[in-house]
Protein backbone atom coordinates (compact mmCIF):
# COMPACT_ATOMS: atom_id res chain seq x y z
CA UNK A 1 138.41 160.46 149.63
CA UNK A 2 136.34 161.67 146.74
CA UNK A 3 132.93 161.07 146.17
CA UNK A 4 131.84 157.36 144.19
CA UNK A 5 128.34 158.15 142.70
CA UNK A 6 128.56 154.34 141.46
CA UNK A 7 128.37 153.40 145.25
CA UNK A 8 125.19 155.04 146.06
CA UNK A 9 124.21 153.00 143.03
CA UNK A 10 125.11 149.49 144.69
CA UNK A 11 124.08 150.74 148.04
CA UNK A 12 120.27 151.18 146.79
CA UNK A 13 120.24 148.26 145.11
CA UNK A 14 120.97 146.68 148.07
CA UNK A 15 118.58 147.95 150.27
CA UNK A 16 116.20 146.98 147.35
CA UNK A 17 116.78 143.36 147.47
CA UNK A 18 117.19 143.26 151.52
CA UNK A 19 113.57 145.07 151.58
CA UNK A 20 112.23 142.25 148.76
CA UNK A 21 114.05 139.33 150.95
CA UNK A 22 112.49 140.56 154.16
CA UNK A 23 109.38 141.04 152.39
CA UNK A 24 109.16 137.19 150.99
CA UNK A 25 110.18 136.21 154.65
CA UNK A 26 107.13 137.88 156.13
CA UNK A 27 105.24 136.03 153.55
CA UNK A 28 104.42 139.09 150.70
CA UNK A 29 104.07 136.81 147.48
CA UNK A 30 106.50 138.13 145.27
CA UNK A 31 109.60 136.41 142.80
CA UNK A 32 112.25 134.95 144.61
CA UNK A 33 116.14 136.00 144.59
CA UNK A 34 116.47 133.34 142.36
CA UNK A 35 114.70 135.78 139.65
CA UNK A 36 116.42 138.95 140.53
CA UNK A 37 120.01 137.82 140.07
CA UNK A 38 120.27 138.95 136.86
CA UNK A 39 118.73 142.55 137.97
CA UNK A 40 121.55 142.70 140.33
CA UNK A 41 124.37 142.59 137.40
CA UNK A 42 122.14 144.82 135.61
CA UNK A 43 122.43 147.13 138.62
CA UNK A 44 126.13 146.82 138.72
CA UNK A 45 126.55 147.51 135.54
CA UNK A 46 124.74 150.63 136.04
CA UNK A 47 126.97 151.68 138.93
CA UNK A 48 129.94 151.23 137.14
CA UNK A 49 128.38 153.45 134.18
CA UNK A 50 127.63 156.20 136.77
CA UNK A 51 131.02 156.03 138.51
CA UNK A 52 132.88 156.42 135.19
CA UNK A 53 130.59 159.32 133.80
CA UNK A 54 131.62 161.25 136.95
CA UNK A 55 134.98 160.36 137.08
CA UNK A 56 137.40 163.25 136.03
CA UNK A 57 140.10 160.83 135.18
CA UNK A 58 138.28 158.41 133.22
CA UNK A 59 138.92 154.49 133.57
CA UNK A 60 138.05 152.39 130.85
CA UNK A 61 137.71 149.32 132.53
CA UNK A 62 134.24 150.76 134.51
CA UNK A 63 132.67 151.27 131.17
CA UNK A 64 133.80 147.96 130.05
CA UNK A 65 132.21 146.56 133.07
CA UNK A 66 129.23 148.74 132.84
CA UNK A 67 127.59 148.62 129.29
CA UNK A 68 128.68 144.64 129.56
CA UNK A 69 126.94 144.32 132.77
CA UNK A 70 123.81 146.78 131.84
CA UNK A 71 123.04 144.97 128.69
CA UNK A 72 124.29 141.04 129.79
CA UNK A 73 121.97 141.65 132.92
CA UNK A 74 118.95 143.10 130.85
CA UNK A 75 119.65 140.47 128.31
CA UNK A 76 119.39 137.70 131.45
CA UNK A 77 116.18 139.24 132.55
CA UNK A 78 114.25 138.57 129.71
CA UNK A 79 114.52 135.11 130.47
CA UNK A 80 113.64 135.95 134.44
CA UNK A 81 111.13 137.92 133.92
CA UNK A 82 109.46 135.69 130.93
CA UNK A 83 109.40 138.23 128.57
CA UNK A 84 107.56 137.63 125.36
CA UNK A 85 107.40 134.09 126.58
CA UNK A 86 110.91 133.57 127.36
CA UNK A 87 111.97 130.97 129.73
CA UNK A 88 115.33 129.88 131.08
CA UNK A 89 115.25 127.04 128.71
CA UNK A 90 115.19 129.48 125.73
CA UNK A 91 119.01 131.04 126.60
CA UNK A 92 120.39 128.02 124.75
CA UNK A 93 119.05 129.32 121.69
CA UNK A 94 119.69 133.29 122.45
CA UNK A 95 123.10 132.72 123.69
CA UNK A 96 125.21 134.36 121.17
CA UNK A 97 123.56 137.71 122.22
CA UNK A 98 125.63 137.57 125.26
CA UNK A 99 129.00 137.57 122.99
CA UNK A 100 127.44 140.58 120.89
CA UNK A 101 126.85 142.26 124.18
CA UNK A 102 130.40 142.16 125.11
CA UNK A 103 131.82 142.83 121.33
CA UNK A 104 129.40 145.93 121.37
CA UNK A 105 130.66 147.15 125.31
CA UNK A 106 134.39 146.75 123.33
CA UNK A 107 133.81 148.84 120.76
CA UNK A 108 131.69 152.12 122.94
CA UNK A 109 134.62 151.58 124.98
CA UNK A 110 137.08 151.68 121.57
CA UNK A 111 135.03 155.02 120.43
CA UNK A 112 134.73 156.64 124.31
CA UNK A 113 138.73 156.49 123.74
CA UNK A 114 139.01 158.03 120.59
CA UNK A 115 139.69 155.41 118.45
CA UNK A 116 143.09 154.87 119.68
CA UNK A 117 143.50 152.00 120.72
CA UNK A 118 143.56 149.71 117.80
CA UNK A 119 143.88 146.01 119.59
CA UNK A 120 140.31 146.65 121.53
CA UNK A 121 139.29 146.12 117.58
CA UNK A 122 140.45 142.83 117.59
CA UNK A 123 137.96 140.83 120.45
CA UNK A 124 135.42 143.17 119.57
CA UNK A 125 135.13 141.66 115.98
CA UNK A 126 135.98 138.08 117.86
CA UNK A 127 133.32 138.31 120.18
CA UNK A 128 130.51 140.23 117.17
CA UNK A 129 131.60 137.77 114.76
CA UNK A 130 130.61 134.60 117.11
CA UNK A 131 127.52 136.34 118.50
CA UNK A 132 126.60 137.13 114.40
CA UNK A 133 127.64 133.75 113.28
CA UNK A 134 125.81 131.53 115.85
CA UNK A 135 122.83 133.47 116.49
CA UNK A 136 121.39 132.32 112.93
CA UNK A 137 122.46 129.16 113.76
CA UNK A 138 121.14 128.78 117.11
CA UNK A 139 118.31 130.40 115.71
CA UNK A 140 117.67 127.83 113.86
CA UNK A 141 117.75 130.24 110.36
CA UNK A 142 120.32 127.82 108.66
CA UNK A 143 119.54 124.26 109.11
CA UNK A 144 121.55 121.28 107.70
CA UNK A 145 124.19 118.66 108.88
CA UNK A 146 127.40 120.98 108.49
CA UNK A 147 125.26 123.64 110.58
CA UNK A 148 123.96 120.95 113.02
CA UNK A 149 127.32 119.83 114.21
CA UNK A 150 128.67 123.63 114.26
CA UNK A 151 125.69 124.43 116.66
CA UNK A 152 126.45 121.35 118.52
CA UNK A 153 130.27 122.27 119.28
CA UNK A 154 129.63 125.97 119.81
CA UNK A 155 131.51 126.00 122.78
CA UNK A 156 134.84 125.19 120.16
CA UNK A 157 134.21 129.09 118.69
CA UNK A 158 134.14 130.17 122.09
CA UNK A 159 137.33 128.80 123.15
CA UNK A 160 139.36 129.47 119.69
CA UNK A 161 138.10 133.22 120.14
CA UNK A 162 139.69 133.64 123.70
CA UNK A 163 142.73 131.92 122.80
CA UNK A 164 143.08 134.62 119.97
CA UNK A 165 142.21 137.20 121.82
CA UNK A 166 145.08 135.89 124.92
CA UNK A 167 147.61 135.42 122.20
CA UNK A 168 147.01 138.30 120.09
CA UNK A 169 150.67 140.37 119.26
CA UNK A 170 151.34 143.11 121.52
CA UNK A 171 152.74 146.09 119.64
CA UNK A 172 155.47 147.70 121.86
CA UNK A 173 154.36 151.24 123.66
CA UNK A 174 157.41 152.74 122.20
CA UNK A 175 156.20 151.51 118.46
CA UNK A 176 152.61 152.94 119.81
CA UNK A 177 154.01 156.20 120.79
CA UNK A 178 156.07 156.23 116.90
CA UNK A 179 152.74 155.88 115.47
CA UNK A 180 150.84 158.42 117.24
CA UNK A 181 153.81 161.03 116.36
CA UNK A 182 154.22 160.12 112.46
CA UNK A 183 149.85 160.36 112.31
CA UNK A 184 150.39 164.03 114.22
């Protein structure tokens, strides 16, 4: 079995929040879990970056998970951690980062393949074009009644962007392996 440098990853960050568990326990006055969750898919994320940067065969899928988990989790712990002011309150306004976050892991992970891959283009401009639409909305940047009832059913975007992205065409992998010999 071959070495998984994303393990030793997970495995410290576990021993981390075991030590910071214990510690509350025994009375040390520090933040509870209930702050740290979002460190732990930041942590994750991280793991999942290290595993696929020492992967020989490389899996897209880990660096999927990892810049999306890595930036989602940092995102979330601005809000934990009460950065700038930030509360857990505040994420209703700064929730379209969280769609950017995932558009931008799409499109490393388009480039990390070579630009191959043409349908990862497709929920990467679904999920950046909700996250740059609503954030000036949510944002309150554009006000007005049109703009007050899009902000109000946000969750509509959401849904009509993961129903394109489920029913998107599927080009054939013979048509995909035509292309890549007529571009060669």
């Amino acid at each position: 079995m071959g070495r998984q440098p994303g393990s030793l990853i997970v495995g410290l960050g576990l021993v981390v929040i075991g030590g910071w568990i214990i510690a509350i326990r025994f009375g040390v006055r520090l933040a509870g879990i209930r702050y740290m969750w979002p460190a732990i898919i930041a942590v994750s994320g991280l793991a999942c970056l290290v595993q696929y940067i020492f992967e020989k065969r490389k899996h897209g899928g880990l660096l999927f998970l990892g810049v999306s988990g890595l930036l989602i989790g940092g995102f979330l712990n601005l809000f934990s951690l009460r950065v700038g002011g930030l509360t857990w309150p505040d994420v209703a306004r700064f929730w379209p980062v969280i769609p950017l976050c995932l558009g931008f892991a799409l499109l490393i992970l388009y480039l990390a393949e070579g630009m191959r891959q043409q349908s990862l283009l497709i929920p990467t401009y679904i999920f950046g074009g909700i996250g740059l639409f609503a954030l000036p909305l949510t944002l309150r940047m554009v006000q007005g009644p049109v703009f007050d009832r899009i902000v109000k059913f946000w969750w509509v975007l959401v849904v009509l962007a993961l129903l394109a992205i489920i029913v998107q065409p599927r080009i054939p992998q013979e048509e995909d392996e035509l292309i890549e010999e007529i571009d060669s």
